[in-house]
N, C-alpha and C. Protein backbone atom coordinates (compact mmCIF):
# COMPACT_ATOMS: atom_id res chain seq x y z
N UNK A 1 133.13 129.10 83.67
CA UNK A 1 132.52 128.44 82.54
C UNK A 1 133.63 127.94 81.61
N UNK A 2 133.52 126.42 80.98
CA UNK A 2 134.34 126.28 80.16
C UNK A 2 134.55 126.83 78.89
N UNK A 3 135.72 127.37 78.61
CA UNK A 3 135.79 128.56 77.22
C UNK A 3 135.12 127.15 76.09
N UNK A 4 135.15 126.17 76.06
CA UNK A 4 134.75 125.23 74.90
C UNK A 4 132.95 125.41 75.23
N UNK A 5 132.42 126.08 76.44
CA UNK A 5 131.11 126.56 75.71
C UNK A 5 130.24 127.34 76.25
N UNK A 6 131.06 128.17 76.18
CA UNK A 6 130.33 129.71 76.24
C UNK A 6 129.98 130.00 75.22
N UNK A 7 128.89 130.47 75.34
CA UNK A 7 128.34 131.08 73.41
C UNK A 7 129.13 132.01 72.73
N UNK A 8 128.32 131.91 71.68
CA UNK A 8 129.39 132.85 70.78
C UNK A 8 128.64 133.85 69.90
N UNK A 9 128.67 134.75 69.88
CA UNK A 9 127.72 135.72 69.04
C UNK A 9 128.84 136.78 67.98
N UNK A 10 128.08 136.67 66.96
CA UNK A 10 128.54 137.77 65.72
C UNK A 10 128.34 139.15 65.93
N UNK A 11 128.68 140.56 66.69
CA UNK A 11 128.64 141.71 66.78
C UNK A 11 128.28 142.39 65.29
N UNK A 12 127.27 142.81 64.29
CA UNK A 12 127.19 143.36 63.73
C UNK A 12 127.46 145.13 63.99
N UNK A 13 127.50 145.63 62.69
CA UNK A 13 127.78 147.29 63.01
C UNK A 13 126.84 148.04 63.82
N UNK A 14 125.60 147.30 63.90
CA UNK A 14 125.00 147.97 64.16
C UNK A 14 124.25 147.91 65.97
N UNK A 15 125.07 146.97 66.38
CA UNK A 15 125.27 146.87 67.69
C UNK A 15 126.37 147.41 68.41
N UNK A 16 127.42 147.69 67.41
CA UNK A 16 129.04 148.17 68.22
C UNK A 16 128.76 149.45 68.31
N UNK A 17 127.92 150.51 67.42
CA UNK A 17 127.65 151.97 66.95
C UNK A 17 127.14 152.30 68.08
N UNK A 18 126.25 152.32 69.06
CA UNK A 18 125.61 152.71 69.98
C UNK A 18 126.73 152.39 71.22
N UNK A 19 127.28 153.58 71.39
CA UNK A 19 128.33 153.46 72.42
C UNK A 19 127.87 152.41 73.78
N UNK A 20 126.83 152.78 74.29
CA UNK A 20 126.45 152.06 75.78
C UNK A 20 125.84 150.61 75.49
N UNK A 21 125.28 150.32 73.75
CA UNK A 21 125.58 148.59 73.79
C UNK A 21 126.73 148.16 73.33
N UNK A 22 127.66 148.82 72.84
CA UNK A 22 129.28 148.16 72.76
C UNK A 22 129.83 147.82 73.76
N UNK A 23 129.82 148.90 74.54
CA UNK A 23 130.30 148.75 75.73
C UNK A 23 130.05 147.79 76.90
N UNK A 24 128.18 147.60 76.72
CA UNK A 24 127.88 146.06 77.62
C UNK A 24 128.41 145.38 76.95
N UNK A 25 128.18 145.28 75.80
CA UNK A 25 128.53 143.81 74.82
C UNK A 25 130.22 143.62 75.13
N UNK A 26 131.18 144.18 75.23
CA UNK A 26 132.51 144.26 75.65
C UNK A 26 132.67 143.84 76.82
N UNK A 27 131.92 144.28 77.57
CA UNK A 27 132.30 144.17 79.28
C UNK A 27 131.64 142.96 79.31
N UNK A 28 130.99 142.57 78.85
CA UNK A 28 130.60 140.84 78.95
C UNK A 28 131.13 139.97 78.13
N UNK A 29 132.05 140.37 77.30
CA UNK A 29 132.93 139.53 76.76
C UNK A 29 134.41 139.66 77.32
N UNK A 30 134.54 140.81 78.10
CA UNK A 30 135.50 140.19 79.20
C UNK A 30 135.37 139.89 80.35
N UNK A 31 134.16 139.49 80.59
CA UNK A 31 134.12 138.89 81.77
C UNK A 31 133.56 137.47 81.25
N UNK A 32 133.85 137.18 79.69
CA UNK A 32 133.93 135.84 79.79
C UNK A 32 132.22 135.16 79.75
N UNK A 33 131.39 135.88 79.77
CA UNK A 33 130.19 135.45 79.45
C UNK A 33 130.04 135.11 78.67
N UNK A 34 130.34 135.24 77.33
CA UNK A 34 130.11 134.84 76.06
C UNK A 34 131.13 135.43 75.18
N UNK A 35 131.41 134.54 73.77
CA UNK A 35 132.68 135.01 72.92
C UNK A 35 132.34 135.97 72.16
N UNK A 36 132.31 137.23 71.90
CA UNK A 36 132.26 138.16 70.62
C UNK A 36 133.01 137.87 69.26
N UNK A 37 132.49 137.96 68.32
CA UNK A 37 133.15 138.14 67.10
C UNK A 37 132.59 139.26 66.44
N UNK A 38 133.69 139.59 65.60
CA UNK A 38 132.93 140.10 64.31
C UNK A 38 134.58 140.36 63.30
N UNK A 39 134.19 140.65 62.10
CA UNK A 39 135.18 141.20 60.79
C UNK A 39 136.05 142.79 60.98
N UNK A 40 137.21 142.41 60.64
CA UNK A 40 137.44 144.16 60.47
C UNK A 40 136.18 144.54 59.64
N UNK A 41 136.02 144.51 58.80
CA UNK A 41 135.21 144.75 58.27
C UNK A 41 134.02 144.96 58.57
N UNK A 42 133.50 144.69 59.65
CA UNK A 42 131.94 145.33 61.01
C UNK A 42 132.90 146.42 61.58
N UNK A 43 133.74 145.84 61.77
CA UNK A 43 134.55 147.40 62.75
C UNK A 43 134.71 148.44 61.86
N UNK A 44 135.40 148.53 60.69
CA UNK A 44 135.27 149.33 59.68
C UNK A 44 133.63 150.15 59.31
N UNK A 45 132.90 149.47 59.22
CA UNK A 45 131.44 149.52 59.31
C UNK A 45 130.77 150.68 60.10
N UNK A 46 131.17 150.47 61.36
CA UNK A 46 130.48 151.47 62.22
C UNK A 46 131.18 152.49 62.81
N UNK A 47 132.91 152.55 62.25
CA UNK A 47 133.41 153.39 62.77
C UNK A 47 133.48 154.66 61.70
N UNK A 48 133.47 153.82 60.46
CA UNK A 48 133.15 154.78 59.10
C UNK A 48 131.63 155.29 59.56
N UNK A 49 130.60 154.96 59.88
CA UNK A 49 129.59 155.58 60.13
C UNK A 49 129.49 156.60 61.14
N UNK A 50 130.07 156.52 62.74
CA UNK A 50 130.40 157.40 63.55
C UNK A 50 130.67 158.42 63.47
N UNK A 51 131.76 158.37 62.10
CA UNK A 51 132.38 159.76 61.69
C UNK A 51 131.79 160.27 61.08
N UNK A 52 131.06 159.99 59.82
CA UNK A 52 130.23 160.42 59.25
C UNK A 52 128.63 161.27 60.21
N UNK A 53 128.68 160.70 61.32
CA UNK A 53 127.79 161.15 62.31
C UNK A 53 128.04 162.09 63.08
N UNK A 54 129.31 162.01 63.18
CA UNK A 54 129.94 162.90 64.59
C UNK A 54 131.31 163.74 63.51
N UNK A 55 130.85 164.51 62.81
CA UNK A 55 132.08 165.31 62.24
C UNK A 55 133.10 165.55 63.78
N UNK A 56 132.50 166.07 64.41
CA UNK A 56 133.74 166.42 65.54
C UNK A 56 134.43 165.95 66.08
N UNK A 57 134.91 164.24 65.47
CA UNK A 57 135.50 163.46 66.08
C UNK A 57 136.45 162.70 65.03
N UNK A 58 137.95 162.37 65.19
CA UNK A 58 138.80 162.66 64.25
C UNK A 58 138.61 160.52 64.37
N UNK A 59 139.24 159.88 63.64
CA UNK A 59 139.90 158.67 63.43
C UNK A 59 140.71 158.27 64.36
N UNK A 60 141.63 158.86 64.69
CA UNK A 60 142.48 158.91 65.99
C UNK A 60 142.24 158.39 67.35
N UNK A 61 141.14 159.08 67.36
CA UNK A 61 139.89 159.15 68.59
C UNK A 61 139.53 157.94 68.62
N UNK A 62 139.64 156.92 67.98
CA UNK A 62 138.85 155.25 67.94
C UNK A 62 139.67 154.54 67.69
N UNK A 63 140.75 155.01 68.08
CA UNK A 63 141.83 153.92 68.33
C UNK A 63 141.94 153.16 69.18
N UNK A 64 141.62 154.23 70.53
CA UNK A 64 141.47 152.84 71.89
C UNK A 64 140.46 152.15 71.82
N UNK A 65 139.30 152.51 71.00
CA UNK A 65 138.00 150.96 71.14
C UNK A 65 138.56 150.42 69.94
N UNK A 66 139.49 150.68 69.02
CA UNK A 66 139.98 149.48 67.95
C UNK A 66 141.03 148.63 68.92
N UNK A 67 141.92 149.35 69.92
CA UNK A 67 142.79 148.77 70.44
C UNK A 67 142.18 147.95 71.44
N UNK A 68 141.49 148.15 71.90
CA UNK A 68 140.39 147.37 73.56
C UNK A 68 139.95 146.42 72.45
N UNK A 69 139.67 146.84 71.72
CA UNK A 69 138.78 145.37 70.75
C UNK A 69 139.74 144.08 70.61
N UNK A 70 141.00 144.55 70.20
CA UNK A 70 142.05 143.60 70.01
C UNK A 70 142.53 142.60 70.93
N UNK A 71 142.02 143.29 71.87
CA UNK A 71 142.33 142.63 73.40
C UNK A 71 142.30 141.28 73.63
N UNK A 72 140.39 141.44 73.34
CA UNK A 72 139.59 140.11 73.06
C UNK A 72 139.73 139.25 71.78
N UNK A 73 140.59 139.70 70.96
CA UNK A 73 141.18 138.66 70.55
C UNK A 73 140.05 137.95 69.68
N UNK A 74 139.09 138.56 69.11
CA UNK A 74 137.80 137.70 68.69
C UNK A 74 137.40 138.07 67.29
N UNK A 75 138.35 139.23 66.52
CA UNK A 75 137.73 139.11 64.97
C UNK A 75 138.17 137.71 64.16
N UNK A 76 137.43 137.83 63.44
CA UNK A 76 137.18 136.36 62.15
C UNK A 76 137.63 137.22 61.15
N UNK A 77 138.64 136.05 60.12
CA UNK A 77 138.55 136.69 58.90
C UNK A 77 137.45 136.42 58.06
N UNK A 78 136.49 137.81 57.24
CA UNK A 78 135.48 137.50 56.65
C UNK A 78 135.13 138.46 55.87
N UNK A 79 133.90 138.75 55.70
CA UNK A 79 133.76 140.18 54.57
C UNK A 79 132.10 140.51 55.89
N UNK A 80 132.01 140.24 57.01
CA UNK A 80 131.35 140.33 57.43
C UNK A 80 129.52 140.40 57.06
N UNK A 81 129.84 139.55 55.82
CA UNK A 81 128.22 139.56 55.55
C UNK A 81 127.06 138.11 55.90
């Protein structure tokens, strides 16, 4: 598919938070199905919420889905609203 038009969709927080739809939503944005975006600021969003959900899980720990995110190459600068 030509990258000039594959769709493009905005990832809100509240789609990245649910581990097994981040994870489709990821794996189909590297395979190029469609472009993901979203703000540090969505990422900030749901990873501040996680923790708040999951005391047993440090900041540290979400580094490789901040780092895998980077990959794709697809945040916008914005305030994500």
């Amino acid at each position: 598919m030509n990258p000039q038009s594959r769709p493009r969709a905005l990832l809100d927080a509240n789609v990245l938070y649910p581990a097994p739809l981040r994870d489709l939503l990821m794996w189909l944005g590297v395979t190029r199905s469609y472009e993901p975006r979203w703000s540090d600021a969505i990422f900030e969003e749901w990873s501040r919420n996680l923790l708040l959900n999951r005391p047993d899980l440090r900041p540290e720990q979400l580094e490789y889905t901040y780092t895998g995110s980077k990959v794709l190459e697809r945040t916008f600068s914005g305030t994500g609203r």
